[in-house]
Protein backbone atom coordinates (compact mmCIF):
# COMPACT_ATOMS: atom_id res chain seq x y z
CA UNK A 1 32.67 40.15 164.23
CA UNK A 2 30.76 43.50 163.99
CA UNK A 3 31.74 46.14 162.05
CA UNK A 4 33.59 48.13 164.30
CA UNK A 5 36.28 45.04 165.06
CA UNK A 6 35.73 43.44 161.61
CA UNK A 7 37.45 47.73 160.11
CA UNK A 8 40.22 47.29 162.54
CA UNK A 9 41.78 43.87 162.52
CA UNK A 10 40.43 42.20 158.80
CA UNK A 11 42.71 44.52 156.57
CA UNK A 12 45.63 43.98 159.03
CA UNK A 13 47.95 40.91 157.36
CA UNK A 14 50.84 40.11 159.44
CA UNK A 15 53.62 38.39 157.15
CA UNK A 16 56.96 39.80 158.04
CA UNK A 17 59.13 37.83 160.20
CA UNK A 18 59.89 40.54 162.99
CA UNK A 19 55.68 40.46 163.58
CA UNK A 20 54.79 44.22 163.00
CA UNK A 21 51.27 45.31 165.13
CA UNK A 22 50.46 46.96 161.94
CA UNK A 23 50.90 45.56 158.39
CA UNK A 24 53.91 46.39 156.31
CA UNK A 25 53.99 48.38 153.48
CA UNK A 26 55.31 46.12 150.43
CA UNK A 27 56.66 48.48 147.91
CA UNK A 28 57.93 45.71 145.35
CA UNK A 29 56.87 46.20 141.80
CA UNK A 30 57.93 42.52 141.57
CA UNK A 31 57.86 39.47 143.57
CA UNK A 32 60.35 36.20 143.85
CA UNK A 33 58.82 33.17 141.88
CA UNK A 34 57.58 30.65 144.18
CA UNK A 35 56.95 32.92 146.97
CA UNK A 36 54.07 31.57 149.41
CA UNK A 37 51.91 35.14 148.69
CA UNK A 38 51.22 34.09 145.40
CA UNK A 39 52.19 37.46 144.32
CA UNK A 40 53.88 38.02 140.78
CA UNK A 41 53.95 41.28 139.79
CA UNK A 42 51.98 44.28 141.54
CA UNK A 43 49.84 45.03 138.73
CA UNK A 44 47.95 41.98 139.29
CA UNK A 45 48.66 41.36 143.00
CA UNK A 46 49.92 42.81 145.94
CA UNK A 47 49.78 42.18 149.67
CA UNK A 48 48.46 46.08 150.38
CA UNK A 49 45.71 45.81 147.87
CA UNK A 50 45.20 42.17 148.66
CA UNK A 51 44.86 43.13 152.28
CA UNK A 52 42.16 45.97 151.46
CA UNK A 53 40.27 44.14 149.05
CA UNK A 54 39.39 41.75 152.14
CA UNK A 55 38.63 44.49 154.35
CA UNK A 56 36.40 45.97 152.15
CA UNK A 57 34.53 42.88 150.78
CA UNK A 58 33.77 41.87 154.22
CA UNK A 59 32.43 45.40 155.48
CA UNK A 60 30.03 45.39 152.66
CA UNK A 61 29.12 41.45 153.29
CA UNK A 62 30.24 40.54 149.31
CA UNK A 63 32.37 37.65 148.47
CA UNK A 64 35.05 39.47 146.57
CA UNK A 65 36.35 42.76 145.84
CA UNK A 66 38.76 44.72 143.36
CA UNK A 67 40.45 47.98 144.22
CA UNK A 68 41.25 50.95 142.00
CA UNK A 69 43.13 53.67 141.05
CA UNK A 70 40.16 55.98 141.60
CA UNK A 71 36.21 55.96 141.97
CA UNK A 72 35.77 56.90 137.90
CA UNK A 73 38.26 53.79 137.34
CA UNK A 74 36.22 51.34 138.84
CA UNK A 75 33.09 52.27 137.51
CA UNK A 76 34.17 52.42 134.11
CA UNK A 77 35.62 49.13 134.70
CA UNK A 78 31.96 47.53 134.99
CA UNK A 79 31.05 49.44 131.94
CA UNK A 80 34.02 48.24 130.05
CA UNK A 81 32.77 43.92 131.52
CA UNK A 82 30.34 44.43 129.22
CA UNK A 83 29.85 43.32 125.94
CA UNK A 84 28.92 46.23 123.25
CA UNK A 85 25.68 47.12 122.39
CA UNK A 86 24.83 46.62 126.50
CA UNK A 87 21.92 48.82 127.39
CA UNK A 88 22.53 50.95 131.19
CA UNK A 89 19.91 52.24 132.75
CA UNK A 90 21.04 55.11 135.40
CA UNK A 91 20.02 57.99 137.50
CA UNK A 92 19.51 61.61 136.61
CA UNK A 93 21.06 62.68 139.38
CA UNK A 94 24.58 61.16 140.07
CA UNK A 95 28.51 61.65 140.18
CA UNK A 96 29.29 63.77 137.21
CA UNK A 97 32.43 62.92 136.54
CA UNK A 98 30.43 58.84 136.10
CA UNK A 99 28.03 60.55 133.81
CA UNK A 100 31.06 61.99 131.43
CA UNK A 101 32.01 58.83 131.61
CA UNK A 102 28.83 56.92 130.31
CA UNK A 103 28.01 59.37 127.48
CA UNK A 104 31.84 59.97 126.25
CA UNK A 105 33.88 56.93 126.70
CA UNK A 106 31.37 54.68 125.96
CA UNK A 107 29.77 56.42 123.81
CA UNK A 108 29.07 53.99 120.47
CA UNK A 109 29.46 51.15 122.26
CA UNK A 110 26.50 51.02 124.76
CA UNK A 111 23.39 52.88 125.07
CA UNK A 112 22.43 54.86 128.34
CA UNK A 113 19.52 55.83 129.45
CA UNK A 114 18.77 58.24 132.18
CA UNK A 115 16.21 58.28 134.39
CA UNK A 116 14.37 59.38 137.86
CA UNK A 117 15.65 56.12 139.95
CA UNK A 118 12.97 57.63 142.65
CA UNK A 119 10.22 56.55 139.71
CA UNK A 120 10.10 53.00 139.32
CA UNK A 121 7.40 53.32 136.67
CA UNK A 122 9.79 55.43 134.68
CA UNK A 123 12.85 53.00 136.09
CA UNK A 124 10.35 50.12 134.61
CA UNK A 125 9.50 51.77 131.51
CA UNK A 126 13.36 51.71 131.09
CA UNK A 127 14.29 48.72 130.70
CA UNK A 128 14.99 47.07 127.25
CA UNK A 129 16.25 43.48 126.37
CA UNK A 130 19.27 44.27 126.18
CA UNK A 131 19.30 46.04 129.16
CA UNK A 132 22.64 44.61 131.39
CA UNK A 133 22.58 47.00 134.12
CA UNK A 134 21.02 49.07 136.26
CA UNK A 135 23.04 51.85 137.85
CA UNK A 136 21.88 53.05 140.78
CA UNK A 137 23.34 55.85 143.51
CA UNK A 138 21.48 56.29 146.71
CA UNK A 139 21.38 59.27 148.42
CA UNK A 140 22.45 60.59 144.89
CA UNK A 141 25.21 63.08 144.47
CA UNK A 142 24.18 66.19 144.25
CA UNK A 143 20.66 66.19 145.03
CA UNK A 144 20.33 63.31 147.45
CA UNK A 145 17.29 61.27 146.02
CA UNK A 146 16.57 57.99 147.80
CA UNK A 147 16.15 54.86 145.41
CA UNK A 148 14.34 52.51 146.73
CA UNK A 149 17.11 49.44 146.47
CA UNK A 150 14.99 46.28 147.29
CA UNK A 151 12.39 47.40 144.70
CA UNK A 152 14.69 48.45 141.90
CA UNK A 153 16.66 45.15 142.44
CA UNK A 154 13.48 43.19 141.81
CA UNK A 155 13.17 45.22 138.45
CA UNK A 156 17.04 44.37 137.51
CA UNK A 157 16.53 40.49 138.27
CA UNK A 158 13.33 40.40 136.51
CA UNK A 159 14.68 41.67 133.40
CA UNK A 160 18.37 39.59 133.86
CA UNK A 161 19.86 42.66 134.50
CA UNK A 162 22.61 43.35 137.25
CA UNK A 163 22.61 46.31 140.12
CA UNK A 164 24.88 48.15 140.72
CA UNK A 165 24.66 50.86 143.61
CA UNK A 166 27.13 53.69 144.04
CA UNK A 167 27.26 53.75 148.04
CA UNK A 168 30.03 56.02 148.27
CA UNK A 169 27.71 59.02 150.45
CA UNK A 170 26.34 56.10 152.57
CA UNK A 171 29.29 53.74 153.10
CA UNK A 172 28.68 50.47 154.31
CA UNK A 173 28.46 52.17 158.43
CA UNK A 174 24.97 53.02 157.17
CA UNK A 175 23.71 51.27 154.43
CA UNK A 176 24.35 47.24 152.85
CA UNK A 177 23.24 47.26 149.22
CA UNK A 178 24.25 43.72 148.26
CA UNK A 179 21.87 43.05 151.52
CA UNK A 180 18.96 44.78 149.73
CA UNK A 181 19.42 42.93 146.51
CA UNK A 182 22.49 44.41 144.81
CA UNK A 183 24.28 42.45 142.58
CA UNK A 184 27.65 44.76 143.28
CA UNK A 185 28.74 48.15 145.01
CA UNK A 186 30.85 50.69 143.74
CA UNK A 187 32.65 53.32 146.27
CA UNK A 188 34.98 56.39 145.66
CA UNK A 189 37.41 55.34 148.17
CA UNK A 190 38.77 59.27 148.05
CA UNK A 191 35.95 60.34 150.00
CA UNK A 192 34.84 58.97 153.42
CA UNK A 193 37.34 55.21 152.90
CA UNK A 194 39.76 57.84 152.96
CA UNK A 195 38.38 60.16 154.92
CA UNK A 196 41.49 62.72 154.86
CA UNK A 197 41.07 64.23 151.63
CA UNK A 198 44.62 63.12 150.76
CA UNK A 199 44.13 59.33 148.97
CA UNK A 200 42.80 58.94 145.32
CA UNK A 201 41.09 55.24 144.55
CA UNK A 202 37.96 53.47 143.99
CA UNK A 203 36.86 49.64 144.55
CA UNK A 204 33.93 47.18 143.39
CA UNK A 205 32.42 44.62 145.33
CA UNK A 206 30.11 41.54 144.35
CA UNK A 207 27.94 39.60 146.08
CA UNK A 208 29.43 36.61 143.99
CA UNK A 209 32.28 35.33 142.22
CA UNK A 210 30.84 34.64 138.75
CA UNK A 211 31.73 35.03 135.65
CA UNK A 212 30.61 39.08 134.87
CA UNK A 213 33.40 39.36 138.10
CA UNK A 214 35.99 37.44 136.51
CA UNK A 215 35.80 39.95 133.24
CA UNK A 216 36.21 42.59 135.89
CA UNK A 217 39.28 41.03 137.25
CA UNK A 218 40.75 40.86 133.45
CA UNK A 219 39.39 44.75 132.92
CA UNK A 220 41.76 45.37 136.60
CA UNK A 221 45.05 43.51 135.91
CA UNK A 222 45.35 44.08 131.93
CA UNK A 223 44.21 47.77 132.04
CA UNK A 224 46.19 47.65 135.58
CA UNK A 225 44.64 51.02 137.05
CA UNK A 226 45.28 49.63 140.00
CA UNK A 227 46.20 51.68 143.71
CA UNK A 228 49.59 52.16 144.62
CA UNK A 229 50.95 50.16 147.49
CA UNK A 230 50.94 53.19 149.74
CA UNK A 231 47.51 54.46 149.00
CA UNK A 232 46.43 50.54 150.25
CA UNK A 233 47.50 50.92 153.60
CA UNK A 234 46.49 54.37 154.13
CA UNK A 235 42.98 53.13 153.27
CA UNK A 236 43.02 49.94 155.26
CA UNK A 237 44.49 52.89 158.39
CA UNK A 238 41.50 55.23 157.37
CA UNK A 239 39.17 52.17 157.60
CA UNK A 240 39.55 51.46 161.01
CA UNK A 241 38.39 54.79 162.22
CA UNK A 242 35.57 54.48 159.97
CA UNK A 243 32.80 53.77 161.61
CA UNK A 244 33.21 56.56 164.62
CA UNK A 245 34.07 59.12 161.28
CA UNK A 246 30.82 58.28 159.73
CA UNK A 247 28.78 58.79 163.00
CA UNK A 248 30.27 61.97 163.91
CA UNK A 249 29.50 63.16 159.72
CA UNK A 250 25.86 62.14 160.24
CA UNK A 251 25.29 64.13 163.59
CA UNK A 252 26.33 67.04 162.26
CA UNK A 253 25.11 67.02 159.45
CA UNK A 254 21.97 66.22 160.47
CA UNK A 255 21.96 69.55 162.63
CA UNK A 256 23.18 71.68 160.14
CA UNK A 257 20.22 70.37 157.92
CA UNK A 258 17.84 71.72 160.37
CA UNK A 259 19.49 74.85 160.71
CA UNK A 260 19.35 75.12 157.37
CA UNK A 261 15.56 73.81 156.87
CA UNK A 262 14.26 76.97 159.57
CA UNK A 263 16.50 79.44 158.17
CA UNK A 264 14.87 82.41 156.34
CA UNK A 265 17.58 82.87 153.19
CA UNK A 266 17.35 79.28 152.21
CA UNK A 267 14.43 77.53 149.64
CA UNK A 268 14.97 74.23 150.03
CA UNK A 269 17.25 71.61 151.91
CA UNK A 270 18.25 67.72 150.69
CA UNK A 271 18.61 65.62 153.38
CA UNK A 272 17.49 62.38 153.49
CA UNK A 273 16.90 62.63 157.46
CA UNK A 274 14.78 65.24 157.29
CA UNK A 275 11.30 64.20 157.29
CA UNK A 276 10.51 66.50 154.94
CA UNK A 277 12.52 65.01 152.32
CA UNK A 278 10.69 62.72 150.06
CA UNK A 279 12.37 59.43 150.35
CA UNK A 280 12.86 59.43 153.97
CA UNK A 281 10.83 56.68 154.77
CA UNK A 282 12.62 54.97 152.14
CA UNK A 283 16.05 55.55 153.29
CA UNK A 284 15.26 55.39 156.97
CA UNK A 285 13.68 51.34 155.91
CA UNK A 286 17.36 50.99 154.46
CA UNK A 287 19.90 52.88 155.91
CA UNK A 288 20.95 53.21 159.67
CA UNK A 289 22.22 56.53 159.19
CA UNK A 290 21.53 59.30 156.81
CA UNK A 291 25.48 60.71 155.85
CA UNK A 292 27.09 63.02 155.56
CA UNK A 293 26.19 65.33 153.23
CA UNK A 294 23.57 68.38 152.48
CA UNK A 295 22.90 69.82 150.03
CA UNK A 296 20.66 73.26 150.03
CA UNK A 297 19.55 76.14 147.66
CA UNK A 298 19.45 79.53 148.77
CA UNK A 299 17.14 82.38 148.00
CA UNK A 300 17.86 83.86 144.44
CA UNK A 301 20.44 82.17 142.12
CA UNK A 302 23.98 81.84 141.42
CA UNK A 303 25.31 85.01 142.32
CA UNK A 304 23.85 84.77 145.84
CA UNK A 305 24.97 80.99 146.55
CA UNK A 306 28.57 82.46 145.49
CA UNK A 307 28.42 85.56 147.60
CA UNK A 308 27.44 83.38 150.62
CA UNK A 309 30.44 80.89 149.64
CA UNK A 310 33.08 83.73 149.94
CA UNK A 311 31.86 84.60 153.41
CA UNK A 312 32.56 81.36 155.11
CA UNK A 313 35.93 81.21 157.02
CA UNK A 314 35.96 77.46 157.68
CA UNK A 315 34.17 75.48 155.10
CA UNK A 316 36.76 75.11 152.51
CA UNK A 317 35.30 75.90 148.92
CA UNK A 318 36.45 73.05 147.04
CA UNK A 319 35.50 69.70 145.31
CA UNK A 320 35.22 66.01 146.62
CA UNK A 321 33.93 65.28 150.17
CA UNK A 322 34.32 63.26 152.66
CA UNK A 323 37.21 64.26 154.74
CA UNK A 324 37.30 65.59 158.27
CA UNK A 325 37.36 68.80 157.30
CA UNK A 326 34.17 70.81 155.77
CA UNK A 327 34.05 71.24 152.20
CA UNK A 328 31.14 72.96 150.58
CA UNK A 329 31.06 74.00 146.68
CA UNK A 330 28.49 75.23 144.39
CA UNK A 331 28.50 71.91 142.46
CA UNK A 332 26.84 73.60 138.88
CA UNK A 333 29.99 75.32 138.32
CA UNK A 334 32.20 72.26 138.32
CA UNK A 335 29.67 70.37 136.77
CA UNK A 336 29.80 72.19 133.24
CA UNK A 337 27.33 73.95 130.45
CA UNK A 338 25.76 70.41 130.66
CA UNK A 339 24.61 69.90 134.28
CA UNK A 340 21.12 69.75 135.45
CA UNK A 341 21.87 70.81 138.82
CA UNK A 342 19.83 73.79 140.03
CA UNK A 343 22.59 76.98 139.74
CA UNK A 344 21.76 78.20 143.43
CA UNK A 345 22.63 74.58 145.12
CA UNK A 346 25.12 74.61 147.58
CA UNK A 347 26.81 70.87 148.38
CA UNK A 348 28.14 70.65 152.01
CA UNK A 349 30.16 67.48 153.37
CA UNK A 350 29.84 68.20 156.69
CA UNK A 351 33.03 67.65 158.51
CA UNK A 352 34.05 67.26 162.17
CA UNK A 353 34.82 70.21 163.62
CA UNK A 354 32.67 71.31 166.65
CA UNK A 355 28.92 72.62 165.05
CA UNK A 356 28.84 75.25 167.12
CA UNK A 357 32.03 76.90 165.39
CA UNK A 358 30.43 75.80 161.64
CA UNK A 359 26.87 77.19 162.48
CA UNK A 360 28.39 80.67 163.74
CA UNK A 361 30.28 80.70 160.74
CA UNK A 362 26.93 80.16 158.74
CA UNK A 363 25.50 82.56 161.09
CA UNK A 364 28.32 85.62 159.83
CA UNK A 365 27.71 84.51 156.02
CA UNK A 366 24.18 84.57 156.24
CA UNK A 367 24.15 87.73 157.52
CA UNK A 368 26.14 89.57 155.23
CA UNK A 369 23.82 87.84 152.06
């Protein structure tokens, strides 16, 4: 099936005896002994989460999946697979709240280094022996760098390391890591799974069933941050519509991007579909769509990308992305005294109201910057 059918009728389990079009939502904590579903107790099972692990293991072409109770819960869940002393190798630019993750939680217990995944000399120059994994997030959150996943995968395999791409800003409507040589895939179901800015959870996927995915497994059922039934089949709804979501995102995005790139009061745009940005030949080889989201930096600095904030009527200043509704934040002041992100950038998920209402409302901001 393609993509479009697989979103709609994969996630869609039909077990209760008075044959529902749409699944039920099992609310049981607990679960009869003996019972055909297998099912015990929800922490470790449940027919919602079963029913959206599925969904989302076959959208990204992987053999298994595990869902949780947010994006920064099933990342650290990889981190916490391995065994101490691991050595990461990750990007620069990615997810902060990840990052905090990497250098607090595990901090003593592996060793992280950070690099420019866009250099695979410096990617190369990296790696260690007791290197384990190779993060990778592509188009990268805030900045949108490309990496270049078939190449960097070569580097991870070479050096019995695993990858690990973050494909939360591409979803699988546009890009299919564990197709270019990813070992696993890691999405922030909040954002564009979601797509309504109103579910919190995060899931892994594998190419394979081995035994680094079986630790995973343990890490999910005996930490047990695991998604509530509810938020399961609101994702599995949000799924179906995903594909005509994510198309809609890229257009417009894509034309706000180059109404951004001509306009006077603004330095630079990231975009991987410009073809001005450096890795667009990179993603374009990879990706069938470029996302969702721009990010730009205006003339001057902080003060000016906050004036021009205030202005706007319809983007909503606020964090996350992803739903249908335009959200736009400057992301150094949520990212802390530590961030490396430039203070004038301006992160836009481009949502799906008509462009012609977003770019007059650009137009107004502008004008009064």
């Amino acid at each position: 099936m393609k993509f479009e059918t697989l979103a709609i009728h994969k996630g869609n389990r039909i077990t209760d005896a008075h044959q529902p079009v749409v699944q039920p939502i099992t609310l049981s904590t607990t679960f009869t002994h003996g019972n055909d579903g297998g099912s015990l107790y929800t922490r470790a099972s449940n027919p919602n989460r079963n029913s959206l692990e599925e969904l989302v293991a076959a959208l990204e072409q992987g053999e298994c999946a595990a869902a949780f109770s947010s994006g920064n819960a099933a990342g650290t869940a990889v981190f916490q697979a391995l065994e101490a002393g691991s050595h990461i190798i990750a990007p620069h630019d990615m997810y902060h709240g990840l990052h905090q993750s990497m250098v607090t939680l595990f901090k003593g217990i592996h060793e992280v280094t950070f690099v420019d995944m866009s250099d695979l000399e410096a990617v190369q120059k990296a790696v260690r022996p007791s290197t384990r994994i190779i993060w990778i997030e592509t188009p990268s959150n805030p900045l949108l760098k490309v990496t270049d996943i078939r190449k960097v995968a070569e580097i991870a395999h070479q050096a019995n390391a695993l990858l690990v791409c973050d494909n939360t800003f591409a979803t699988p409507v546009f890009q299919n890591p564990l197709l270019l040589g990813a070992d696993m895939v890691m999405h922030s179901s909040t954002k564009y799974f979601g797509g309504h800015s109103d579910i919190l959870g995060g899931i892994l996927v594998s190419k394979l069933k081995n035994e680094f995915w079986e630790k995973i497994l343990t890490v999910q059922k005996v930490g047990g941050a695991v998604p509530a039934a509810m938020d399961c089949y609101l994702l599995c709804r949000s799924l179906r519509t995903l594909a005509y979501r994510m198309k809609g995102h890229a257009a417009h995005a894509m034309i706000l991007a180059e109404y951004l790139y001509s306009h006077p009061k603004v330095d630079r745009v990231h975009y991987p579909g410009l073809k001005s940005h450096p890795g667009h030949e990179i993603a374009a080889s990879q990706m069938t769509g470029f996302g969702g989201v721009v990010s730009f930096e205006v003339n001057g600095g902080a003060k000016e990308a906050d004036l021009l904030i205030s202005m706007l009527k319809l983007f909503v200043n606020a964090t996350s992305l992803g739903g249908v509704e335009s959200i736009i934040e400057r992301r150094a002041a949520v990212e802390g005294p530590d961030t490396t992100t430039p203070p004038n950038l301006i992160r836009v998920s481009v949502g799906l109201e008509h462009t012609d209402d977003l770019l007059e409302d650009l137009d107004q901001a502008f004008a009064q910057l």
